[in-house]
N, C-alpha and C. Protein backbone atom coordinates (compact mmCIF):
# COMPACT_ATOMS: atom_id res chain seq x y z
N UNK A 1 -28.67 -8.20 44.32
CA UNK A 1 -27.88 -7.75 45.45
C UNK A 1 -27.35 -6.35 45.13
N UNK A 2 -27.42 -5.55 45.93
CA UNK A 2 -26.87 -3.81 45.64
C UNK A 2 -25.50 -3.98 45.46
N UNK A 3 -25.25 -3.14 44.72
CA UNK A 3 -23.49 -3.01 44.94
C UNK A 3 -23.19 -1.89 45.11
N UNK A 4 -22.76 -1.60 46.17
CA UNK A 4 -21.80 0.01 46.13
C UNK A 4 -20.59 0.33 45.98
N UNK A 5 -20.59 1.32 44.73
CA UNK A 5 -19.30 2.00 44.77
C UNK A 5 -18.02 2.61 45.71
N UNK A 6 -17.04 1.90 45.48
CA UNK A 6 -16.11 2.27 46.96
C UNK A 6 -14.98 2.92 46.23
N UNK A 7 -14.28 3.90 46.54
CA UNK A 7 -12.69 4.65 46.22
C UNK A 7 -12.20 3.76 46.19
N UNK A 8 -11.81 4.03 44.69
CA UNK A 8 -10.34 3.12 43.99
C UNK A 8 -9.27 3.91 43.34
N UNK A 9 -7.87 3.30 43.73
CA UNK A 9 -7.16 4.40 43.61
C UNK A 9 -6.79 4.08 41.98
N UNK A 10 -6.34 5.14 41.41
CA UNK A 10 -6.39 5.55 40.07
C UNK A 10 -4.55 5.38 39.78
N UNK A 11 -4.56 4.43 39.19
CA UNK A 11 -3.06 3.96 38.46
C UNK A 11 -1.84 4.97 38.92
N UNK A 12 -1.10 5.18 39.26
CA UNK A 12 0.21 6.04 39.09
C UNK A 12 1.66 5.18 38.53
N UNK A 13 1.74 4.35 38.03
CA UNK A 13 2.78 3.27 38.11
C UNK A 13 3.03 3.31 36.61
N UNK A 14 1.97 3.78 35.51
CA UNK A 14 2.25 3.56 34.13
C UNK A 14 3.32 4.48 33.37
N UNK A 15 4.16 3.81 32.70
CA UNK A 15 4.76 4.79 31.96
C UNK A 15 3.92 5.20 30.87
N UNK A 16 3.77 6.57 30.06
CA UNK A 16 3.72 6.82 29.15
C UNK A 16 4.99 7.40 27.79
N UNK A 17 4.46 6.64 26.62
CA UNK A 17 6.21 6.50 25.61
C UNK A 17 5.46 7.34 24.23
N UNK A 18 6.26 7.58 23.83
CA UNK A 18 5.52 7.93 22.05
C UNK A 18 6.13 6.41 21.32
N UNK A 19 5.00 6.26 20.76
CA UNK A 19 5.35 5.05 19.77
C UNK A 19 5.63 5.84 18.41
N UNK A 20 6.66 5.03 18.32
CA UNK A 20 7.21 5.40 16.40
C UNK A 20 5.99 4.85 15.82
N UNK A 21 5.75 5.59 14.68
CA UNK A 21 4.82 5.86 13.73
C UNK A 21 5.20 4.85 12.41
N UNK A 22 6.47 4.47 12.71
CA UNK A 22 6.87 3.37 11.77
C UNK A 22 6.51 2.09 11.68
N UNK A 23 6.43 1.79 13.43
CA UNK A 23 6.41 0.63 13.88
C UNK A 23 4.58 0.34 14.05
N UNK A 24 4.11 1.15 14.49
CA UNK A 24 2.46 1.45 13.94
C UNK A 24 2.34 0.69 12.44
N UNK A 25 2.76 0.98 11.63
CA UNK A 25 2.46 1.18 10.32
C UNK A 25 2.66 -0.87 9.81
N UNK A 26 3.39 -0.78 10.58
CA UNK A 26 4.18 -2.33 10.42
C UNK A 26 2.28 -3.51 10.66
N UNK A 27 2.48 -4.63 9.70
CA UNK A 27 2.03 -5.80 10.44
C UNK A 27 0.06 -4.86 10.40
N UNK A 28 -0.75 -6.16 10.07
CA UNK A 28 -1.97 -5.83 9.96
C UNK A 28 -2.54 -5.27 11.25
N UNK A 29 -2.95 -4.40 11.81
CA UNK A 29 -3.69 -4.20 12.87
C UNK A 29 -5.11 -3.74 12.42
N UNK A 30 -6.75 -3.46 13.17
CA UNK A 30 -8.05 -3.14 12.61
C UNK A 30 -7.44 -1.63 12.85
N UNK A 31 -8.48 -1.51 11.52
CA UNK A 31 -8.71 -0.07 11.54
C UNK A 31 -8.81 0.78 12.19
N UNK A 32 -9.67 0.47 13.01
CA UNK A 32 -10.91 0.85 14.34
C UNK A 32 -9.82 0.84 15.67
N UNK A 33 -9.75 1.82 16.72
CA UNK A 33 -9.73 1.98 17.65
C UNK A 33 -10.71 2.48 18.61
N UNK A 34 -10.70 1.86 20.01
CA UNK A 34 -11.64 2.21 20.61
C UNK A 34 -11.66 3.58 21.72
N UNK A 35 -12.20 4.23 21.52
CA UNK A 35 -12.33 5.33 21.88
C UNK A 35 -13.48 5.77 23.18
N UNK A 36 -13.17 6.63 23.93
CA UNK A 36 -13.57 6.83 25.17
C UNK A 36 -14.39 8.32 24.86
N UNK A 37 -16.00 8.86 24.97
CA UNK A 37 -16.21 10.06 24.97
C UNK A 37 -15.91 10.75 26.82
N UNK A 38 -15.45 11.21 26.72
CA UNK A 38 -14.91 11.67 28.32
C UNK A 38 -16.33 12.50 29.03
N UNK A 39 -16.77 13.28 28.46
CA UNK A 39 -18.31 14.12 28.68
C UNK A 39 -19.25 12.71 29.07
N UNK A 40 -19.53 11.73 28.59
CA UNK A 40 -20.53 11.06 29.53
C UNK A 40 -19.59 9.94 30.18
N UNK A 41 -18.39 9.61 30.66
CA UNK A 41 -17.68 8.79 31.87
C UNK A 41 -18.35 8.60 32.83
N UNK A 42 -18.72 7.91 33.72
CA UNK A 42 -19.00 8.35 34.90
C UNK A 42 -18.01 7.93 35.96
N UNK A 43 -17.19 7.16 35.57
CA UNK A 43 -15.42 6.99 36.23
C UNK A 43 -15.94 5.37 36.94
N UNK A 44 -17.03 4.60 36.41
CA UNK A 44 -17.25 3.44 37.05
C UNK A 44 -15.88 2.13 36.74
N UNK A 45 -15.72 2.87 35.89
CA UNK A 45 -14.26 1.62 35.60
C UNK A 45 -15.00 0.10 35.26
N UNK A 46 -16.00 0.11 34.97
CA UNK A 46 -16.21 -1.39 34.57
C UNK A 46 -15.81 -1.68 33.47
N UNK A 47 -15.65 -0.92 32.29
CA UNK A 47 -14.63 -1.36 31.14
C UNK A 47 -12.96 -1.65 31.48
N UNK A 48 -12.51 -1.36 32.57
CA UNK A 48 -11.26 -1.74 33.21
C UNK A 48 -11.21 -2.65 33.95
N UNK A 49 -12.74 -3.57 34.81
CA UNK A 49 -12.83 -4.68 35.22
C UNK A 49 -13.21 -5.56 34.43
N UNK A 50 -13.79 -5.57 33.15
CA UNK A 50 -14.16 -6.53 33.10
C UNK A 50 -13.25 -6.94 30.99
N UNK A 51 -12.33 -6.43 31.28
CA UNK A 51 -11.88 -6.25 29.95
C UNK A 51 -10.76 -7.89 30.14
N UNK A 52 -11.11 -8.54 29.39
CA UNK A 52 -10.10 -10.25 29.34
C UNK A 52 -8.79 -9.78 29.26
N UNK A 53 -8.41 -8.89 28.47
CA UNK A 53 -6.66 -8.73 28.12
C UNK A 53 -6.06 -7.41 29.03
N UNK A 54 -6.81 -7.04 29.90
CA UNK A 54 -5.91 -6.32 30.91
C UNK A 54 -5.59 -5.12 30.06
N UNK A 55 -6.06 -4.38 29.43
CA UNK A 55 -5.64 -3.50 28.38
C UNK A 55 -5.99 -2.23 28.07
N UNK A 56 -7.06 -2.18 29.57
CA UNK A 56 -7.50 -0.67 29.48
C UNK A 56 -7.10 0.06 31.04
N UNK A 57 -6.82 1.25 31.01
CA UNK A 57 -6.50 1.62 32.20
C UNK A 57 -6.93 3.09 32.42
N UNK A 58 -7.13 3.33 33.59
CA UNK A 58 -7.84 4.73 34.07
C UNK A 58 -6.37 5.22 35.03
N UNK A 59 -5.62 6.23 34.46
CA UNK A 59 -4.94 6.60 34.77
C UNK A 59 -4.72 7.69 35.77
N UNK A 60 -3.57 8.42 36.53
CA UNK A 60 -3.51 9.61 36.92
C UNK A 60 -3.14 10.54 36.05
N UNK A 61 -3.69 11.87 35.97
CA UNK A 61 -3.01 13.15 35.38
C UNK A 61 -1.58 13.34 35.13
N UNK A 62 -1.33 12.66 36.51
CA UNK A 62 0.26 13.39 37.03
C UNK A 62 1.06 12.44 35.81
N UNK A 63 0.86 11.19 35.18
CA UNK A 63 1.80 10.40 33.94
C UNK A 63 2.47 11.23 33.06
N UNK A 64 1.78 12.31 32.94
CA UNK A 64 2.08 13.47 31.25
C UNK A 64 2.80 14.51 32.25
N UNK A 65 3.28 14.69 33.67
CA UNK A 65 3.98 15.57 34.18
C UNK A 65 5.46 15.55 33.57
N UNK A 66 6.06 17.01 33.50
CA UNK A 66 7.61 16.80 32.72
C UNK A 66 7.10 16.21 31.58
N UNK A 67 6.65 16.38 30.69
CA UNK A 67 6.80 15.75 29.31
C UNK A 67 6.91 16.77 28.66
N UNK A 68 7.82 16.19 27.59
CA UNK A 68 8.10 17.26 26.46
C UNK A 68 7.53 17.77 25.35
N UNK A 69 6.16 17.79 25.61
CA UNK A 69 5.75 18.44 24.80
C UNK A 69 4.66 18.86 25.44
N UNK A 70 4.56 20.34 25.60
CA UNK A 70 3.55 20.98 27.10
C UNK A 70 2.32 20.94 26.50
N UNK A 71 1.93 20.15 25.25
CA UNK A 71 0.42 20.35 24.48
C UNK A 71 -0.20 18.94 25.37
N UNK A 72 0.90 18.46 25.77
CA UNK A 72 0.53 16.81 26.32
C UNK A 72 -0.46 17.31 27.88
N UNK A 73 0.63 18.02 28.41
CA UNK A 73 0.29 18.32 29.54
C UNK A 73 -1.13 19.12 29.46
N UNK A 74 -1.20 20.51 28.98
CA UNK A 74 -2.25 20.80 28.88
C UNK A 74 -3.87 20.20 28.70
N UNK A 75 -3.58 19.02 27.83
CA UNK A 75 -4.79 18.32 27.52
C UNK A 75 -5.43 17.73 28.41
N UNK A 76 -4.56 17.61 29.67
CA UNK A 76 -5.26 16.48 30.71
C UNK A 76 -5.36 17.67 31.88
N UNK A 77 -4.62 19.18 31.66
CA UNK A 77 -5.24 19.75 32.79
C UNK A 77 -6.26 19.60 33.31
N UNK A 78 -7.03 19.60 35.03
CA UNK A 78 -8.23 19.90 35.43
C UNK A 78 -9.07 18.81 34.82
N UNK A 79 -8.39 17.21 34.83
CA UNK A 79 -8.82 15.91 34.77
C UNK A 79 -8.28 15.30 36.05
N UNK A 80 -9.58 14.14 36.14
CA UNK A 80 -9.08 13.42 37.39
C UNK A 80 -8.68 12.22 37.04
N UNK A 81 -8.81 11.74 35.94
CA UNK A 81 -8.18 10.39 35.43
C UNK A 81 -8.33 10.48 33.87
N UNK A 82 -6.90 9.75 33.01
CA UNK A 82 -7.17 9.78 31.96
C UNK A 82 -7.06 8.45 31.58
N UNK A 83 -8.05 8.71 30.42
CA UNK A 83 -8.08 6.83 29.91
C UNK A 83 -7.30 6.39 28.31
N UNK A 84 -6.74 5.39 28.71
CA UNK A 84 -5.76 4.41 28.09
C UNK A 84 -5.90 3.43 27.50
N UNK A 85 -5.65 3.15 26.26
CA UNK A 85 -6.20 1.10 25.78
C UNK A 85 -4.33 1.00 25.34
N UNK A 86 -4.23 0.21 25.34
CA UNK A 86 -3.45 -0.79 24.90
C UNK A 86 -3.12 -1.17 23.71
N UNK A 87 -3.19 -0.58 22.52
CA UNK A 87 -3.80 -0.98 21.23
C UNK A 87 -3.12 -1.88 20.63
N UNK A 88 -1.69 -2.20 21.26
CA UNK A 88 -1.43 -4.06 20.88
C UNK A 88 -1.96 -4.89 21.62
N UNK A 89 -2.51 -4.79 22.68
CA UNK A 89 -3.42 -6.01 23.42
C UNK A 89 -4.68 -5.95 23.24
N UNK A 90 -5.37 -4.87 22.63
CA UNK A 90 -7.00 -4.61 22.32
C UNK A 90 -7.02 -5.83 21.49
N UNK A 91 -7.92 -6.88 21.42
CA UNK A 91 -8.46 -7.20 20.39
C UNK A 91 -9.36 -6.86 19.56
N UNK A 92 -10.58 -6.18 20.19
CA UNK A 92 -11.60 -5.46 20.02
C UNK A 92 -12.70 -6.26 20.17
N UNK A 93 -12.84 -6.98 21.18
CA UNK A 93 -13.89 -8.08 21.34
C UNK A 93 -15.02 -7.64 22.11
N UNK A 94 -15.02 -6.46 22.22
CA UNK A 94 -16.22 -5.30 22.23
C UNK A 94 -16.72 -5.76 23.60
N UNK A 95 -15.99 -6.34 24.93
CA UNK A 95 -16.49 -6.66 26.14
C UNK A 95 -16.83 -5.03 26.79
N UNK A 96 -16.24 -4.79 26.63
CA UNK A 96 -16.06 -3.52 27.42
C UNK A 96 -17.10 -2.55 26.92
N UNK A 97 -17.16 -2.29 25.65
CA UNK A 97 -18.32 -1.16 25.10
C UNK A 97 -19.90 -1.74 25.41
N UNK A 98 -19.66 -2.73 25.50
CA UNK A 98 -21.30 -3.66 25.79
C UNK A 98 -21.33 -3.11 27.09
N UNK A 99 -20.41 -3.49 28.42
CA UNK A 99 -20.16 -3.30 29.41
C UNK A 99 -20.80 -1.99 30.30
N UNK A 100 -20.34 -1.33 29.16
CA UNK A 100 -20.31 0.20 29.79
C UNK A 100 -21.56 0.66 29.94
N UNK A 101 -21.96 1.25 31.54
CA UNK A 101 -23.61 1.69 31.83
C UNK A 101 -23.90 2.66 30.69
N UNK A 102 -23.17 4.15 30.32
CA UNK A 102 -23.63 5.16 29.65
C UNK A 102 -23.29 5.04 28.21
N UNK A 103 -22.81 4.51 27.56
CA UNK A 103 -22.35 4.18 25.75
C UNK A 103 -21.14 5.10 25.88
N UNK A 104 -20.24 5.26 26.60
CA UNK A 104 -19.04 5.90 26.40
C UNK A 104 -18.51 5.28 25.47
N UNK A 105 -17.74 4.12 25.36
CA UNK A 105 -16.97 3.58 24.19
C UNK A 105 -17.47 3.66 23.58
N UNK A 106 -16.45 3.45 22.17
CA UNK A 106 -16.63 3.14 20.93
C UNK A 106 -15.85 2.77 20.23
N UNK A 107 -16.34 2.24 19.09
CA UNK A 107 -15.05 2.28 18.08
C UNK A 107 -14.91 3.33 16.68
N UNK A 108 -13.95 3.85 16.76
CA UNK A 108 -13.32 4.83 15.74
C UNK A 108 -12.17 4.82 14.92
N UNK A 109 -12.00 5.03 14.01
CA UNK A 109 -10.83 5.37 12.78
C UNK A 109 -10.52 6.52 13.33
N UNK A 110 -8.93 6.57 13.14
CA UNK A 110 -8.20 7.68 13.84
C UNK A 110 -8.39 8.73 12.71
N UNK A 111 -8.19 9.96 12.72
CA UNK A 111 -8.27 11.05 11.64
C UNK A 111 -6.98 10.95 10.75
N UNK A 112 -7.12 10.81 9.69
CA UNK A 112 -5.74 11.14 8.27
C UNK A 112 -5.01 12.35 9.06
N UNK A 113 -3.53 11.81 8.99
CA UNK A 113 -2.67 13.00 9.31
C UNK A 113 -2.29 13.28 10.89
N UNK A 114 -2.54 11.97 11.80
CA UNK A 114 -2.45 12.11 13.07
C UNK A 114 -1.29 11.07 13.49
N UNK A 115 -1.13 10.31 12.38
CA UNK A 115 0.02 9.65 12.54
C UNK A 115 -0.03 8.87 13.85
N UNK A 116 -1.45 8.10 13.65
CA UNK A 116 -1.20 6.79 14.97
C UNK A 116 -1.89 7.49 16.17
N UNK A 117 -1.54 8.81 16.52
CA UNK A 117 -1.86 9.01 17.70
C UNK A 117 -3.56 9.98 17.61
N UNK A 118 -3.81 9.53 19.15
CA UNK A 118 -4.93 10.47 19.61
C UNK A 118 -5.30 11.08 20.35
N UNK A 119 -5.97 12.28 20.90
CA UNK A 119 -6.16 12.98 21.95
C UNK A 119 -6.17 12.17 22.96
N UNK A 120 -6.26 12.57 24.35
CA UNK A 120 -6.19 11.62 25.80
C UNK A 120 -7.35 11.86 25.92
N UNK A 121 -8.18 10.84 26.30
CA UNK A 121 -9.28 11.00 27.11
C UNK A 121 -9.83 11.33 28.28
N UNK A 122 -9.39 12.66 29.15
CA UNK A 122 -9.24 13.11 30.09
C UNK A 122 -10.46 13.54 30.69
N UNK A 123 -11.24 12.45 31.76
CA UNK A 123 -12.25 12.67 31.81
C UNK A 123 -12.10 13.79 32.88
N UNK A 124 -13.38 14.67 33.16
CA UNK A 124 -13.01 15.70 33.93
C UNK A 124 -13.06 15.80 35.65
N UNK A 125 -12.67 16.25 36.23
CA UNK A 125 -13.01 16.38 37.73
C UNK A 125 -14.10 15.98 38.09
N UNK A 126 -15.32 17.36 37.74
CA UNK A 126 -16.65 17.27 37.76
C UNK A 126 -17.26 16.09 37.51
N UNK A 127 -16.86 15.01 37.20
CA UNK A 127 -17.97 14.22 37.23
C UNK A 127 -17.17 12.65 37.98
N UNK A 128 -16.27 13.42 38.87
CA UNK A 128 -15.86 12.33 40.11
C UNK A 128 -17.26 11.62 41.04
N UNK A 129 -18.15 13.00 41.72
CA UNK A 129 -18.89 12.49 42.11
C UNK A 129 -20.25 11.41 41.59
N UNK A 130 -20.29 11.40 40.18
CA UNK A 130 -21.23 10.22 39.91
C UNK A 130 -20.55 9.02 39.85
N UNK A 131 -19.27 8.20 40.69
CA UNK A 131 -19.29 7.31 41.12
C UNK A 131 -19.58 7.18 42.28
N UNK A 132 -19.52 8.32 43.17
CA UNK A 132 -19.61 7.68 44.41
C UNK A 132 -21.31 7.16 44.81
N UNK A 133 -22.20 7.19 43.64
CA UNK A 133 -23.94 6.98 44.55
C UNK A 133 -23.79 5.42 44.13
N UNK A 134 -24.47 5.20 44.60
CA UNK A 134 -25.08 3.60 44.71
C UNK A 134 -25.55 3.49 43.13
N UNK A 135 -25.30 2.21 42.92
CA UNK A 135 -25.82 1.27 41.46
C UNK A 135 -25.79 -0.20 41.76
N UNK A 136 -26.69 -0.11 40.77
CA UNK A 136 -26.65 -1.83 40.91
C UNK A 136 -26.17 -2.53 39.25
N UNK A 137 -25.66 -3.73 39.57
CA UNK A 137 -25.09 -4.42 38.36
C UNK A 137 -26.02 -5.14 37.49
N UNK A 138 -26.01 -4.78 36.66
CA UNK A 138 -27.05 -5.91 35.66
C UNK A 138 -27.27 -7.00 35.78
């Protein structure tokens, strides 16, 4: 059966927080975080439908507006959605990277010296329009 892609509106409701780097550090978590390459996205969101723990999200730009630290802001300039995991609800049960039409996900070790955090995955404008053509589901 065809399925076509229809406009979905893109989160505005999330807060974004800095997590203490302490509380990171606390209690076993995997190594591995999963990571989004933003250059092949195609903004289908099926790693956001079909993920069991509700834990990934395709965000708006506008979340990092007013934030205090303008390196935040900059990173997601001239993005149309940025992407989000959850990394206390990830389990890493790899639904989502299987999921995904183009191999965007992955899993990655954060870099020494980043202290927990990682770039945003700000996928870009330009490639809004490869959701809107027709696909079909596996």
């Amino acid at each position: 059966m065809p399925f076509t892609k229809t406009e979905v509106d893109i989160h505005t409701d999330y807060v974004v927080q800095a997590v203490d780097p302490a509380w990171l550090s606390q209690g076993v978590r995997s190594p591995k975080h999963l990571m989004l390459d933003p250059d092949n996205c195609i903004l289908c969101r099926a790693c956001e439908d079909v993920c069991p723990w509700n834990c990934i999200y395709m965000l708006s730009p506008g979340i990092v507006q007013g934030a205090a630290d303008g390196a935040t802001a900059a990173e997601v300039e001239g993005a149309y959605a940025v992407f989000v995991v959850d990394d206390n609800a990830c389990t890493r049960c790899s639904v989502c990277v299987e999921r995904c039409p183009t191999d965007t996900l992955y899993y990655a070790r954060l870099p020494e010296g980043t202290s927990g955090r990682r770039t945003m995955a700000a996928v870009p404008t330009s490639q809004k329009a490869d959701v809107e053509r027709e696909t079909e589901r596996p």
